[in-house]
N, C-alpha and C. Protein backbone atom coordinates (compact mmCIF):
# COMPACT_ATOMS: atom_id res chain seq x y z
N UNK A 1 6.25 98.96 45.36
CA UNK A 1 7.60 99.35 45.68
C UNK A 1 8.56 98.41 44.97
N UNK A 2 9.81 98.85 44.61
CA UNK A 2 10.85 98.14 44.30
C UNK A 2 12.36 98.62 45.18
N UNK A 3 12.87 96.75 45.01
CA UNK A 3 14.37 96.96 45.78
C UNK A 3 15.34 96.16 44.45
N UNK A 4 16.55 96.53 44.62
CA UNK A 4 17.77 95.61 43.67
C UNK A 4 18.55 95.46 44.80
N UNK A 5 18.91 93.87 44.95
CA UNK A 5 19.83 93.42 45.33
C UNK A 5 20.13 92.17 45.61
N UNK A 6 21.00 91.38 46.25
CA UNK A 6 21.06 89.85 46.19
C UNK A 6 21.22 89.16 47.28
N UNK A 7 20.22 87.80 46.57
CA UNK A 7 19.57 87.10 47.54
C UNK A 7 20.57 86.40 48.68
N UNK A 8 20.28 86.36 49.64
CA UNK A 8 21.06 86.16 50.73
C UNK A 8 21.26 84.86 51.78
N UNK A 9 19.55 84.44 51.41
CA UNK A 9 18.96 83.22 51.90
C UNK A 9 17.82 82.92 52.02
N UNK A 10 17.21 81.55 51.42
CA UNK A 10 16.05 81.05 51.12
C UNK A 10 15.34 80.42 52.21
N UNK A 11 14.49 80.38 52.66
CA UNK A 11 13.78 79.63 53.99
C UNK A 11 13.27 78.41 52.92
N UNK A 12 12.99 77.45 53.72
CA UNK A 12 12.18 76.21 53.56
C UNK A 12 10.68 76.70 53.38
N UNK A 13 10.28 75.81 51.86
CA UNK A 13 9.11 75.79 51.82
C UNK A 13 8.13 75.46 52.48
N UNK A 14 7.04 76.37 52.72
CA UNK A 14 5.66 75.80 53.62
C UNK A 14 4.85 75.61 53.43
N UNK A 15 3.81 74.71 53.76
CA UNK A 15 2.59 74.51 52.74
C UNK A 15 1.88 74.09 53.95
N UNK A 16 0.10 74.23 53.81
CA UNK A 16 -0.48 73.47 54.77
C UNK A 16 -1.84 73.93 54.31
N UNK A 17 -2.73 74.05 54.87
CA UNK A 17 -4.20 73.79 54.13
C UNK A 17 -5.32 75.11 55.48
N UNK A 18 -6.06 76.05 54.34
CA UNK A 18 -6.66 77.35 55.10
C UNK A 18 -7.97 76.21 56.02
N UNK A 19 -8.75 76.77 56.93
CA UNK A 19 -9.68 76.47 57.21
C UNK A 19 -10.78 76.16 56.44
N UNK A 20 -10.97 76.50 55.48
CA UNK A 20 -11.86 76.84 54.25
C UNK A 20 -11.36 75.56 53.42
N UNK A 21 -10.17 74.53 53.74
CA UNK A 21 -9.26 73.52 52.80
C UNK A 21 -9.23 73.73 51.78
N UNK A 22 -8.12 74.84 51.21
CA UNK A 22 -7.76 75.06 50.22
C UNK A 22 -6.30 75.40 50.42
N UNK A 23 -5.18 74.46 49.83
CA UNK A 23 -4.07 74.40 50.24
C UNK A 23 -3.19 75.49 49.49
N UNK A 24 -2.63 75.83 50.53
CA UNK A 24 -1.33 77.14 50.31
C UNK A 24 -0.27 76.82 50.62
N UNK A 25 1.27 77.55 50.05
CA UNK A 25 2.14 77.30 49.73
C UNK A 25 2.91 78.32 49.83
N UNK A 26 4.28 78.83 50.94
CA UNK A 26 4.79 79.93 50.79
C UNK A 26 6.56 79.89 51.08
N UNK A 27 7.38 80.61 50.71
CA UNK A 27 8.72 80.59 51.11
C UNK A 27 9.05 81.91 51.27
N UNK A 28 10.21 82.62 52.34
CA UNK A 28 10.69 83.45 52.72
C UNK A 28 11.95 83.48 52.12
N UNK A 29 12.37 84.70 51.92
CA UNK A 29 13.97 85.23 51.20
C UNK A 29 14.56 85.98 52.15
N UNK A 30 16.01 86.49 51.94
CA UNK A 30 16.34 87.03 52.26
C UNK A 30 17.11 88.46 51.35
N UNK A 31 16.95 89.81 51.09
CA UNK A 31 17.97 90.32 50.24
C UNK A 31 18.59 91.25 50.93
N UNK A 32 19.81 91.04 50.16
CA UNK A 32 20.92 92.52 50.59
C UNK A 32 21.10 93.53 49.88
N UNK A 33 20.15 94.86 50.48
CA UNK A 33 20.70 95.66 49.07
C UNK A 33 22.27 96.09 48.97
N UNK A 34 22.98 97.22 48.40
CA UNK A 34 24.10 97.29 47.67
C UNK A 34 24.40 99.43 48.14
N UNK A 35 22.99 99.48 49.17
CA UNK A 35 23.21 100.37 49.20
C UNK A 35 24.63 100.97 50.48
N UNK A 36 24.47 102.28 50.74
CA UNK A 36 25.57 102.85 52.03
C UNK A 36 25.46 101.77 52.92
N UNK A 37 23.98 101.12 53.48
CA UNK A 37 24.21 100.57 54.76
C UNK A 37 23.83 99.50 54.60
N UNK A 38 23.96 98.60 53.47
CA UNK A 38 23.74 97.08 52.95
C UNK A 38 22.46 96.61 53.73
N UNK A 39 21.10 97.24 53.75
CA UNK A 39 19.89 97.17 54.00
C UNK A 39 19.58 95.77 53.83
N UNK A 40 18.58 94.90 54.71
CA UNK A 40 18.39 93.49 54.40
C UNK A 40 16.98 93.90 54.63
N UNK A 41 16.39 93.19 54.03
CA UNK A 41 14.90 93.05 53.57
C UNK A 41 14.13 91.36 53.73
N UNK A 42 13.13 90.80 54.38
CA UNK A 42 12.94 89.62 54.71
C UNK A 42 11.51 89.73 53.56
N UNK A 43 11.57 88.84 52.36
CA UNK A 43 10.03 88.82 51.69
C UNK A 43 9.57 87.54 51.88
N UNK A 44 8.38 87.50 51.69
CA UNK A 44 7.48 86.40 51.40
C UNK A 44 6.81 86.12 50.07
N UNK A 45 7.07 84.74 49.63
CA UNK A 45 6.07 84.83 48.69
C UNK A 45 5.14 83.38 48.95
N UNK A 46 3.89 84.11 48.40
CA UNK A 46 2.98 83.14 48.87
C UNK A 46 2.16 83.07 47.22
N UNK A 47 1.83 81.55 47.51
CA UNK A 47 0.79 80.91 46.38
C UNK A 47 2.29 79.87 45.37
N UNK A 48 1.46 78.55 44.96
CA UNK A 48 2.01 77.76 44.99
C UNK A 48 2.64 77.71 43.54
N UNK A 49 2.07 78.31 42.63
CA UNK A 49 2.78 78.94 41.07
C UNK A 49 3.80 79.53 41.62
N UNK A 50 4.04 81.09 42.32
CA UNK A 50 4.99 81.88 42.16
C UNK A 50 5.70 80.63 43.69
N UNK A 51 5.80 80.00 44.56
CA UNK A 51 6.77 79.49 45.18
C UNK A 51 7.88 78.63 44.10
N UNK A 52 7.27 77.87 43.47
CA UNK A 52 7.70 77.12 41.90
C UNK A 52 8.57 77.27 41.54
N UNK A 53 8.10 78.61 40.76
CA UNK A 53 8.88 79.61 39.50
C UNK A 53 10.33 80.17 40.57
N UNK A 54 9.74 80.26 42.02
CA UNK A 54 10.86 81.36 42.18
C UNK A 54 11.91 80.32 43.13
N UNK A 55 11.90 78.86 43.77
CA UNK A 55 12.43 78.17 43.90
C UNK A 55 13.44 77.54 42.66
N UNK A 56 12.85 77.61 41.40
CA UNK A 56 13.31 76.98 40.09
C UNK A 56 14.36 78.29 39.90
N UNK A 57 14.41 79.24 39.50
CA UNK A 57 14.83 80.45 38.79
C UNK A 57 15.86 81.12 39.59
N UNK A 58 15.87 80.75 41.09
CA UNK A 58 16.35 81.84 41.99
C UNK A 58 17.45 81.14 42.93
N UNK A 59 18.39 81.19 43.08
CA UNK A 59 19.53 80.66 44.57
C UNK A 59 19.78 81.83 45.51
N UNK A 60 20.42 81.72 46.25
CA UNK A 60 21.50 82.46 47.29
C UNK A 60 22.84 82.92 46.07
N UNK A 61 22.68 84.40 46.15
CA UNK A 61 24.23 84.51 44.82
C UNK A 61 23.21 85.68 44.15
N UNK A 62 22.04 85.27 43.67
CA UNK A 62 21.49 85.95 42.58
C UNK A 62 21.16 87.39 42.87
N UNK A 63 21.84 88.26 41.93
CA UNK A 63 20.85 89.95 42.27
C UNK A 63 19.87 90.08 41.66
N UNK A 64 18.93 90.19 41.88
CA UNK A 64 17.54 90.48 41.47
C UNK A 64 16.71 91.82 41.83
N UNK A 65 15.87 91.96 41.38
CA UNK A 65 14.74 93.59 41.27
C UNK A 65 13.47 92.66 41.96
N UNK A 66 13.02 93.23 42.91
CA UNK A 66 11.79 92.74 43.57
C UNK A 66 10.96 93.48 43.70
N UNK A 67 9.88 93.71 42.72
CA UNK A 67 8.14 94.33 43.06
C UNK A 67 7.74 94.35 44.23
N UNK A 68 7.06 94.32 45.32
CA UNK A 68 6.52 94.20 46.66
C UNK A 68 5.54 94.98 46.79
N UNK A 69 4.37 94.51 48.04
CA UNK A 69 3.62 95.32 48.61
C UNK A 69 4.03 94.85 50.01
N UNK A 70 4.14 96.16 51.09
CA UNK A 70 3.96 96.13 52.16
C UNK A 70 2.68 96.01 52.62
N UNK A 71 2.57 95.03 53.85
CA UNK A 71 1.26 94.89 54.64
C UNK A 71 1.34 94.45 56.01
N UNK A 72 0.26 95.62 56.70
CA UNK A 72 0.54 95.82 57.97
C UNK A 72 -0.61 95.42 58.78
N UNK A 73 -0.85 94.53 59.91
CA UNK A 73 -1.60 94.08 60.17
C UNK A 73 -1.67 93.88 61.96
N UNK A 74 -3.28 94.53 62.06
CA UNK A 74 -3.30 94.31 63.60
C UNK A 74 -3.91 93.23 64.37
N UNK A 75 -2.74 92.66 65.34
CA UNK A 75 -3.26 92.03 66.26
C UNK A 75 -3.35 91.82 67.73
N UNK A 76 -4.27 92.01 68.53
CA UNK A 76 -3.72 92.22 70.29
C UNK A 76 -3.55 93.72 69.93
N UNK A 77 -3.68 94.36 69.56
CA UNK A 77 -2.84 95.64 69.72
C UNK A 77 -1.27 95.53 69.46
N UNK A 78 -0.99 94.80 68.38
CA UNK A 78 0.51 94.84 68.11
C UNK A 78 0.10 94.45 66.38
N UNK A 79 1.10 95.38 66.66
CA UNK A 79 1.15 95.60 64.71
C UNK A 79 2.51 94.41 64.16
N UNK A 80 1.98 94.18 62.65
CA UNK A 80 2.74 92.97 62.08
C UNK A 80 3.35 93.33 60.94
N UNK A 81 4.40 93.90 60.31
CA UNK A 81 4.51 94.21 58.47
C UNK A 81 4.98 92.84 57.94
N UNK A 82 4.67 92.80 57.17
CA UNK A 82 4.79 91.55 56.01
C UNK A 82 5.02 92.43 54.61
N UNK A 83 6.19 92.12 54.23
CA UNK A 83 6.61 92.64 52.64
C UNK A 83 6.62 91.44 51.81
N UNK A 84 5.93 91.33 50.83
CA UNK A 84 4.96 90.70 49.96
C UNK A 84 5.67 90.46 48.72
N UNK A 85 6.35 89.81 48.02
CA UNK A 85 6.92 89.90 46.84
C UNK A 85 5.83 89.40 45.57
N UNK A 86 5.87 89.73 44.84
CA UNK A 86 4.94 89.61 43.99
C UNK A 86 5.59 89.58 42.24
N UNK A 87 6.61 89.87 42.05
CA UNK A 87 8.01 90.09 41.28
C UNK A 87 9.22 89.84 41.27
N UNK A 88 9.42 88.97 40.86
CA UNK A 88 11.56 88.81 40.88
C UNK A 88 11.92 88.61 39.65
N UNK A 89 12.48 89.31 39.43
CA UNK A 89 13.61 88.92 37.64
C UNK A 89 15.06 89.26 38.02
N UNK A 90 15.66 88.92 37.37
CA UNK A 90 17.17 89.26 37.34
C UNK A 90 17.26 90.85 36.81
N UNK A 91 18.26 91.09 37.58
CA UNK A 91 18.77 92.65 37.59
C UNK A 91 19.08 92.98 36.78
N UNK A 92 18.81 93.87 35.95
CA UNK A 92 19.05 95.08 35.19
C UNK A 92 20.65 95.70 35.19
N UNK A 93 21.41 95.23 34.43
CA UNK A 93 22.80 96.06 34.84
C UNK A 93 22.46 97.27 34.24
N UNK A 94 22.67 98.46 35.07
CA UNK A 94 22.93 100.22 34.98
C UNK A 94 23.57 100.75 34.31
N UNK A 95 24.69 99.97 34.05
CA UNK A 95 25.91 100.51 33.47
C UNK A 95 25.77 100.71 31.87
N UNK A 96 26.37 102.08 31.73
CA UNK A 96 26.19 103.04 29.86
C UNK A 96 26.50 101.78 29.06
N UNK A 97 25.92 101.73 28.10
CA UNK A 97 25.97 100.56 27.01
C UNK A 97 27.61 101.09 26.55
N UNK A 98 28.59 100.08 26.02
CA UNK A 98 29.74 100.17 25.42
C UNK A 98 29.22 101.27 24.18
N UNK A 99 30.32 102.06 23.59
CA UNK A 99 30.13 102.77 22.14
C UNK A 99 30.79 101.65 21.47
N UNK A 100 30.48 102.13 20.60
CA UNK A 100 30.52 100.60 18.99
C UNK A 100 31.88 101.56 18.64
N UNK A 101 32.43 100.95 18.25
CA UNK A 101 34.00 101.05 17.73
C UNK A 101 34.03 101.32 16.16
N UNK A 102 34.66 102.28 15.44
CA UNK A 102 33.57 102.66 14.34
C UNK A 102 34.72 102.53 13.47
N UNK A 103 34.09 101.91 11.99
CA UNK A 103 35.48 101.05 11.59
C UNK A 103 36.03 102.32 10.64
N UNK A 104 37.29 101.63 9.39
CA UNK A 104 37.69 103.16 8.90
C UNK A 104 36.93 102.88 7.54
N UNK A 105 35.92 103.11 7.23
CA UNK A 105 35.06 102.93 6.34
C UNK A 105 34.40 104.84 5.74
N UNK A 106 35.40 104.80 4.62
CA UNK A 106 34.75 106.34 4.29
C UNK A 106 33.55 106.81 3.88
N UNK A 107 32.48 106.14 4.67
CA UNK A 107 30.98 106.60 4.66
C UNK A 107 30.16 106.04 5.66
């Protein structure tokens, strides 16, 4: 799945170590999309490359395009979604390329 819109707020990085001790690394976002009802979206990204890249590259301000997988998970009999980011780049502006201004050149 994909969303466009801008980031809203960054959670504090988390890190701590699986049972298995192999240490992981994750931070939460926040985005707003741009649509009728300014939709907010909470992602996660996990693994300690993409926390990095997307701490380095990314603030509160930025519009960005986010890849995701949703994942839904049972526990107790209560269900959990987790939206998964897996993608962020800077946004794509939509808008028709300018026409080139065409000089008075008779050919």
């Amino acid at each position: 799945m994909k969303v466009t819109g801008t980031i809203d707020k960054i959670g504090e990085v988390t890190e701590g170590t699986s049972k298995a001790g192999k240490a992981w690394k994750k931070v939460e976002f926040v985005l707003i999309t741009k649509d009728e009802y300014n939709n907010l979206y909470a992602f996660t990204i996990f693994g300690e490359e993409k926390v990095d890249k997307f701490i380095k590259y990314n603030k509160v301000g930025n519009e960005v395009d986010v890849d995701f997988n949703v994942e839904t998970r049972e526990y107790n009999d209560k269900y959990y979604t987790n939206l998964q980011a897996w993608k962020i780049f800077k946004a794509q502006d939509t808008a028709a390329p300018q026409a080139k201004e065409e000089d008075d050149a008779p050919f």
